[in-house]
C-alpha atoms as a PDB file:
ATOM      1  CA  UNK A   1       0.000   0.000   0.000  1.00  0.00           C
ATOM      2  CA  UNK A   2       3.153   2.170  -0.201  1.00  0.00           C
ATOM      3  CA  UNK A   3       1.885   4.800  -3.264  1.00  0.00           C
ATOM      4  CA  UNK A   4      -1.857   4.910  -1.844  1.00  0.00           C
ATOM      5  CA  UNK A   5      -0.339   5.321   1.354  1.00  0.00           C
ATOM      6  CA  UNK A   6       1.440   8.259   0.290  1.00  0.00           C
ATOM      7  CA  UNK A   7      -1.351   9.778  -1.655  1.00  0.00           C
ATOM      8  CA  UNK A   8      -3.508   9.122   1.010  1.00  0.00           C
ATOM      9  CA  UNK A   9      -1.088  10.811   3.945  1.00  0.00           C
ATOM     10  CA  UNK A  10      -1.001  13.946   1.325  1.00  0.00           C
ATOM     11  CA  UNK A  11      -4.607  14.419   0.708  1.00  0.00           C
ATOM     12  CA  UNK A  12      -5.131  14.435   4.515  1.00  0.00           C
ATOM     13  CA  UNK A  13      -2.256  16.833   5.204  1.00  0.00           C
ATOM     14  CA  UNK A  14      -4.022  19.272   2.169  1.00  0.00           C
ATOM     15  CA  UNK A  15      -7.181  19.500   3.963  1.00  0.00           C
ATOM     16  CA  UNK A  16      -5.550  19.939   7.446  1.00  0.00           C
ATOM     17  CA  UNK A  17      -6.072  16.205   8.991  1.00  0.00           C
ATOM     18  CA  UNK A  18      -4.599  16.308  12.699  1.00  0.00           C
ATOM     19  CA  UNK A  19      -1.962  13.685  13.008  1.00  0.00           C
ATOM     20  CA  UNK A  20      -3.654  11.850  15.103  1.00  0.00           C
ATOM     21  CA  UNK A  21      -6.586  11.981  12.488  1.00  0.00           C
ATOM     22  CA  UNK A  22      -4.149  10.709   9.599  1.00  0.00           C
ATOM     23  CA  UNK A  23      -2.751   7.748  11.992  1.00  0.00           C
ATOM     24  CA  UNK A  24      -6.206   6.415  12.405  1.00  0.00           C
ATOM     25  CA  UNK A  25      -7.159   6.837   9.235  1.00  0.00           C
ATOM     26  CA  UNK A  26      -3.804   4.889   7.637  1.00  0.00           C
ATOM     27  CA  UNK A  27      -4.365   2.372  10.451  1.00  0.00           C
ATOM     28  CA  UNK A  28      -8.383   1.647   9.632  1.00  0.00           C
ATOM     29  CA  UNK A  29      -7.588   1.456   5.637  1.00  0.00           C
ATOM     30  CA  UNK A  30      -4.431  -0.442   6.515  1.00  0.00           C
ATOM     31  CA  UNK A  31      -6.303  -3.068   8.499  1.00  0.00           C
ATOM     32  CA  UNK A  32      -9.183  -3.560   5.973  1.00  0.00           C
ATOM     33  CA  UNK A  33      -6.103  -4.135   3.404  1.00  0.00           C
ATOM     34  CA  UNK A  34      -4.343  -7.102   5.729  1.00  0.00           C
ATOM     35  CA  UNK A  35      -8.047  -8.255   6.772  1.00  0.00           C
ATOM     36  CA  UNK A  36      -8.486  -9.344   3.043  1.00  0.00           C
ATOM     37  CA  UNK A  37      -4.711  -9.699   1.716  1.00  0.00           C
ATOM     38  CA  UNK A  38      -5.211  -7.609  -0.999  1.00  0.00           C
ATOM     39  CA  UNK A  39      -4.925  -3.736  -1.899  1.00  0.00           C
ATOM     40  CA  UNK A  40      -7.486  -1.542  -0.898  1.00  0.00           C
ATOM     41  CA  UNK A  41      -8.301  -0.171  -4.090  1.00  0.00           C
ATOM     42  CA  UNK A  42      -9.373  -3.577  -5.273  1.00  0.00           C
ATOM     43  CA  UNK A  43     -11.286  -3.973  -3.015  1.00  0.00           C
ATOM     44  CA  UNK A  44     -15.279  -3.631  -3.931  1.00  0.00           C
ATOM     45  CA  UNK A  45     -18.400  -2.486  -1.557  1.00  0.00           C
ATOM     46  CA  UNK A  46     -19.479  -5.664  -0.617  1.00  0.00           C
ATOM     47  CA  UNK A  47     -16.257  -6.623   1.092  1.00  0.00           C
ATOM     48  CA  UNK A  48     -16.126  -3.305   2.495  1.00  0.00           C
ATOM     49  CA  UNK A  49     -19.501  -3.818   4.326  1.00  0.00           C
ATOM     50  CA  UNK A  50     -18.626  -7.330   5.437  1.00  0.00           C
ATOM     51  CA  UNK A  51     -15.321  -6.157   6.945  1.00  0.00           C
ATOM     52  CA  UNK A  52     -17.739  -3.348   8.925  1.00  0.00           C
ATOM     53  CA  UNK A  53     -19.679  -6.524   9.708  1.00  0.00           C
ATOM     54  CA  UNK A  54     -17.207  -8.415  11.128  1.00  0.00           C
ATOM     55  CA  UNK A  55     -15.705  -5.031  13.108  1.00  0.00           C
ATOM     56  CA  UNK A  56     -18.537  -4.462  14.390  1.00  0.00           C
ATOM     57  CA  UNK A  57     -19.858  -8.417  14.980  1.00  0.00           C
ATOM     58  CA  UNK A  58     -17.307 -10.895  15.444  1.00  0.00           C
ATOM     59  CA  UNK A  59     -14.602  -8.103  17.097  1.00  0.00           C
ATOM     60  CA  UNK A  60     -17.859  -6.138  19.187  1.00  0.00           C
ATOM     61  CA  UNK A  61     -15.909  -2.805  18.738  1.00  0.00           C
ATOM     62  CA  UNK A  62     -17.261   0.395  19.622  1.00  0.00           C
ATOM     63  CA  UNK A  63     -19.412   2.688  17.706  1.00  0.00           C
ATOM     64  CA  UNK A  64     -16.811   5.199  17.743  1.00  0.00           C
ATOM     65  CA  UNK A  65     -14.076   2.733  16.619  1.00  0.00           C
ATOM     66  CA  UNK A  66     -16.371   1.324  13.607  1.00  0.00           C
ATOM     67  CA  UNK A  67     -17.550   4.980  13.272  1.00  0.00           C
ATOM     68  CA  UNK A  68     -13.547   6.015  12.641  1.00  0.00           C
ATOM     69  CA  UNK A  69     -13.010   3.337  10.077  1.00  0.00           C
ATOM     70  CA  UNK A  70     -16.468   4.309   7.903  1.00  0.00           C
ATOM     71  CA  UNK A  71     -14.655   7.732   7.265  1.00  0.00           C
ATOM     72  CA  UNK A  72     -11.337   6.513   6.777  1.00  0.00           C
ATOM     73  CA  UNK A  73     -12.982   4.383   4.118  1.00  0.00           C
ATOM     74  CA  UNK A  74     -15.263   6.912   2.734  1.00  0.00           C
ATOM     75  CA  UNK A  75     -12.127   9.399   2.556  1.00  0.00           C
ATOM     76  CA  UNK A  76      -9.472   7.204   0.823  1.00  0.00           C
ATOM     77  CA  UNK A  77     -12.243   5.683  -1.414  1.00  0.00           C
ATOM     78  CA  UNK A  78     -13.637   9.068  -2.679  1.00  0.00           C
ATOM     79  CA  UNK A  79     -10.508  11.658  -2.617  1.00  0.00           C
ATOM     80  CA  UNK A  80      -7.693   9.007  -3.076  1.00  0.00           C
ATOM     81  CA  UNK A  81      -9.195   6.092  -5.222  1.00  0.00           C
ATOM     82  CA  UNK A  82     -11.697   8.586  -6.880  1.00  0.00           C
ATOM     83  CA  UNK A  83     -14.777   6.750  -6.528  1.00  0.00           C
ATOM     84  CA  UNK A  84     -17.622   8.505  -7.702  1.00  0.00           C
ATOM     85  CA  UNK A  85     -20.029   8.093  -4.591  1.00  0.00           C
ATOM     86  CA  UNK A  86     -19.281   5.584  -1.271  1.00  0.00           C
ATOM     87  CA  UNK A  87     -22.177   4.438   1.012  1.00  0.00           C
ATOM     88  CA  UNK A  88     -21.680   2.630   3.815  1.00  0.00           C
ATOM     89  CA  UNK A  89     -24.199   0.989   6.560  1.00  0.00           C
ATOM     90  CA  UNK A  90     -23.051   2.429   9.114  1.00  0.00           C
ATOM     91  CA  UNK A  91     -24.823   6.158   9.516  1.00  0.00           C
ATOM     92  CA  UNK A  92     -23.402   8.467  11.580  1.00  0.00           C
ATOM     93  CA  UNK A  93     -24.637   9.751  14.612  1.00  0.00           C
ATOM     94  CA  UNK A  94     -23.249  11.372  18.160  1.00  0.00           C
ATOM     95  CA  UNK A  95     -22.175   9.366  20.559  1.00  0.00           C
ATOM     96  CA  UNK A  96     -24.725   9.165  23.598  1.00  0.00           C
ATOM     97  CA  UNK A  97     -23.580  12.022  26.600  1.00  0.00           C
ATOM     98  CA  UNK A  98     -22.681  10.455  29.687  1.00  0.00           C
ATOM     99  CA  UNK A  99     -22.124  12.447  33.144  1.00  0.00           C
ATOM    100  CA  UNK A 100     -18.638  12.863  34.437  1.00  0.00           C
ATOM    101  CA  UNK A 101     -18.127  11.146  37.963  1.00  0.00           C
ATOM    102  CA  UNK A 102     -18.127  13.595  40.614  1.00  0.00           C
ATOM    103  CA  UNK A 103     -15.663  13.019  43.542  1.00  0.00           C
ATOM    104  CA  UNK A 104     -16.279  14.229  46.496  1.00  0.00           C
ATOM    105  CA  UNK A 105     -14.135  17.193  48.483  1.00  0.00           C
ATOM    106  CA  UNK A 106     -12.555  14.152  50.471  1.00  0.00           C
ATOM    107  CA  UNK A 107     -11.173  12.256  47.366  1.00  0.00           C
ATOM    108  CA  UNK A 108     -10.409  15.451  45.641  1.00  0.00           C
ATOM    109  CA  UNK A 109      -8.106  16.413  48.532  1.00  0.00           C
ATOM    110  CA  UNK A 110      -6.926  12.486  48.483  1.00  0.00           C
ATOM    111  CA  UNK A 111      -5.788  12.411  44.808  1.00  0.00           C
ATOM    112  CA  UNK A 112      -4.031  16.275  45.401  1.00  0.00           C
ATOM    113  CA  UNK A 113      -2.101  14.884  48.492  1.00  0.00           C
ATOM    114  CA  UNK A 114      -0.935  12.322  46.280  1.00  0.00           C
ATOM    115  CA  UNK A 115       0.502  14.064  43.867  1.00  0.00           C
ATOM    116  CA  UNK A 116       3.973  14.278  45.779  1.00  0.00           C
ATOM    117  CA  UNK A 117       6.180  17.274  44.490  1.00  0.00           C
ATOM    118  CA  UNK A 118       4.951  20.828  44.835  1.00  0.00           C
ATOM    119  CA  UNK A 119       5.446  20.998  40.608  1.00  0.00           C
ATOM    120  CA  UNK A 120       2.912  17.667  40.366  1.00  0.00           C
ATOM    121  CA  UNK A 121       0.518  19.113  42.550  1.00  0.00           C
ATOM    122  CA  UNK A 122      -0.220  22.462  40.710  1.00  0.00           C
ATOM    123  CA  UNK A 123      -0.335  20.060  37.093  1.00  0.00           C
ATOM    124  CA  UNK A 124      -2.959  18.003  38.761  1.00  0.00           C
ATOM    125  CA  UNK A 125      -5.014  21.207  40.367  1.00  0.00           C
ATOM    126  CA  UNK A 126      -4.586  23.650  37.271  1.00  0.00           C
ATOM    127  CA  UNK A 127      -5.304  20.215  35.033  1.00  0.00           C
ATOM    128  CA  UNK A 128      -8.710  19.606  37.500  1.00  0.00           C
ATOM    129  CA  UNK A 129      -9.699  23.003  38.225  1.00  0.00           C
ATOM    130  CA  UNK A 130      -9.656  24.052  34.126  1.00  0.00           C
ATOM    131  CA  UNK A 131     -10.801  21.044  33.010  1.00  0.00           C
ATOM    132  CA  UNK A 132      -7.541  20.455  30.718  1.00  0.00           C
ATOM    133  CA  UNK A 133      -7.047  17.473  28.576  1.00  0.00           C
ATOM    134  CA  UNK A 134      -3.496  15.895  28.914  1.00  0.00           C
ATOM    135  CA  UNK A 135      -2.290  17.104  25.598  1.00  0.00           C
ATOM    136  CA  UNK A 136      -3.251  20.960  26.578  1.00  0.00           C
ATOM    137  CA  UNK A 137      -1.364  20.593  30.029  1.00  0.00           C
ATOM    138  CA  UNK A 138       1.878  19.261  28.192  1.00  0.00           C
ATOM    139  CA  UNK A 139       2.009  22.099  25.565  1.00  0.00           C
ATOM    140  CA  UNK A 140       1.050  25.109  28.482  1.00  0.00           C
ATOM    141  CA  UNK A 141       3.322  27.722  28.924  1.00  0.00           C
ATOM    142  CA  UNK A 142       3.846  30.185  31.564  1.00  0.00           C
ATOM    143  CA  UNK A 143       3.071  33.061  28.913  1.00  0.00           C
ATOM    144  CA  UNK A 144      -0.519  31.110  28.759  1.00  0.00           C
ATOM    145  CA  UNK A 145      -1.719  31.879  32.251  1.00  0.00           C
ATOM    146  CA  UNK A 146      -3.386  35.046  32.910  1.00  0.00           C
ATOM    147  CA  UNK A 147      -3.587  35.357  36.530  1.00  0.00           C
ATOM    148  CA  UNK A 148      -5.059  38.676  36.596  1.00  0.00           C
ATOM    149  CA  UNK A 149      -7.706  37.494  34.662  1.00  0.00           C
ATOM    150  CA  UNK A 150      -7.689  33.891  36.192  1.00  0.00           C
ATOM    151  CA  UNK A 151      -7.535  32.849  32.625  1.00  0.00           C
ATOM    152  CA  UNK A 152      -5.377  29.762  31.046  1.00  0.00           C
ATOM    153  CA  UNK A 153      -4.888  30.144  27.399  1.00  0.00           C
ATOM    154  CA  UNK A 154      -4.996  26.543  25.672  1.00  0.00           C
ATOM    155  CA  UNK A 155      -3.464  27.131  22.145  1.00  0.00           C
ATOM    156  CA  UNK A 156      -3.738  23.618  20.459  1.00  0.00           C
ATOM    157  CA  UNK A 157      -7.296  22.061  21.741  1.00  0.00           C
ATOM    158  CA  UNK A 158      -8.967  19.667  20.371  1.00  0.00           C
ATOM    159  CA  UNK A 159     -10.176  20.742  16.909  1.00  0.00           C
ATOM    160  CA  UNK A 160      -6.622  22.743  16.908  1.00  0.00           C
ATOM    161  CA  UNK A 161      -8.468  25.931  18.086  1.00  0.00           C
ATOM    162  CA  UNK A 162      -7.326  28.195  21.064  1.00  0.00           C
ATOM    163  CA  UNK A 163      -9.558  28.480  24.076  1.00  0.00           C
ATOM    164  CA  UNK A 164      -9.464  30.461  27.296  1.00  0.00           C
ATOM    165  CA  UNK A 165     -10.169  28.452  30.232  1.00  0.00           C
ATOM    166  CA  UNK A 166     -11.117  29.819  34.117  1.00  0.00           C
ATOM    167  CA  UNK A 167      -8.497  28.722  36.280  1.00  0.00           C
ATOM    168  CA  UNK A 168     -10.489  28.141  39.717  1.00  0.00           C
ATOM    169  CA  UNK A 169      -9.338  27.799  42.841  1.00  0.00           C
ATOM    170  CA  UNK A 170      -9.440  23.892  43.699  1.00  0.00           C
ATOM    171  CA  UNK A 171     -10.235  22.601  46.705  1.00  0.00           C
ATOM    172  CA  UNK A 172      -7.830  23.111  49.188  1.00  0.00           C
END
């Protein structure tokens, strides 16, 4: 799959794919490729659907998961392969909200105390208070936090847009 590979890793970078977008993507087309042994782009719709089958059947993967490989498919087979129109069973749809799991003031203050060095312990309480994915705590910098404002300023979050976030005060 080296040259559809390629094409494939430079039509995502044209239209802006995250990385992390382009490795599932190569990793979804990749696998339908070593599921059947043969080259993706001779590959035809009906094997396509019964490798969604079988994802979504015989390996019981998520929604999400199946959901990731449906536009991986739909993407190389329509901008790569050039196929003129590419429907697949599995339609779309948001993934049902769940609540986050509160913890209470005693395990907050339990999981703080645990965080050892005085360094670890602000990462954990700015990375609570604002609500910070791990990849936006890793690429802070001290230039992003306002603290007259009480303000962190997340550059790279997900859907590579900047956001402010309130930096409260955490339990103490």
């Amino acid at each position: 799959m080296g040259t559809l590979r390629n094409q494939m890793t430079e039509a995502m970078k044209l239209r802006r794919f995250s990385p992390r977008t382009q490795q599932s993507y190569l990793a979804a087309v990749t696998a339908l490729a070593n599921y059947y042994r043969t080259p993706p782009d001779q590959l035809d719709f009906e094997k396509i659907k019964a490798y969604l089958l079988h994802l979504t059947e015989e390996r019981a993967l998520s929604w999400s998961t199946c959901n990731v490989a449906v536009s991986a498919f739909r993407f190389f087979y329509l901008e790569v392969v050039g196929w003129e129109q590419v429907s697949l069973p599995l339609p779309p749809r948001k993934k049902p909200k769940t609540l986050p799991v509160l913890l209470s003031r005693q395990e907050l203050e339990r999981l703080f105390a645990c965080a050892g060095a005085p360094k670890n312990r602000v990462l954990l309480l700015t990375t609570y208070a604002a609500g910070l994915r791990v990849s936006e705590v890793v690429n802070l910098k001290p230039a992003d936090i306002d603290s007259n404002r009480l303000m962190i300023r997340v550059e790279q979050s997900q859907g590579r847009q900047g956001s402010l976030h309130p930096a409260f005060s955490p339990p103490a």
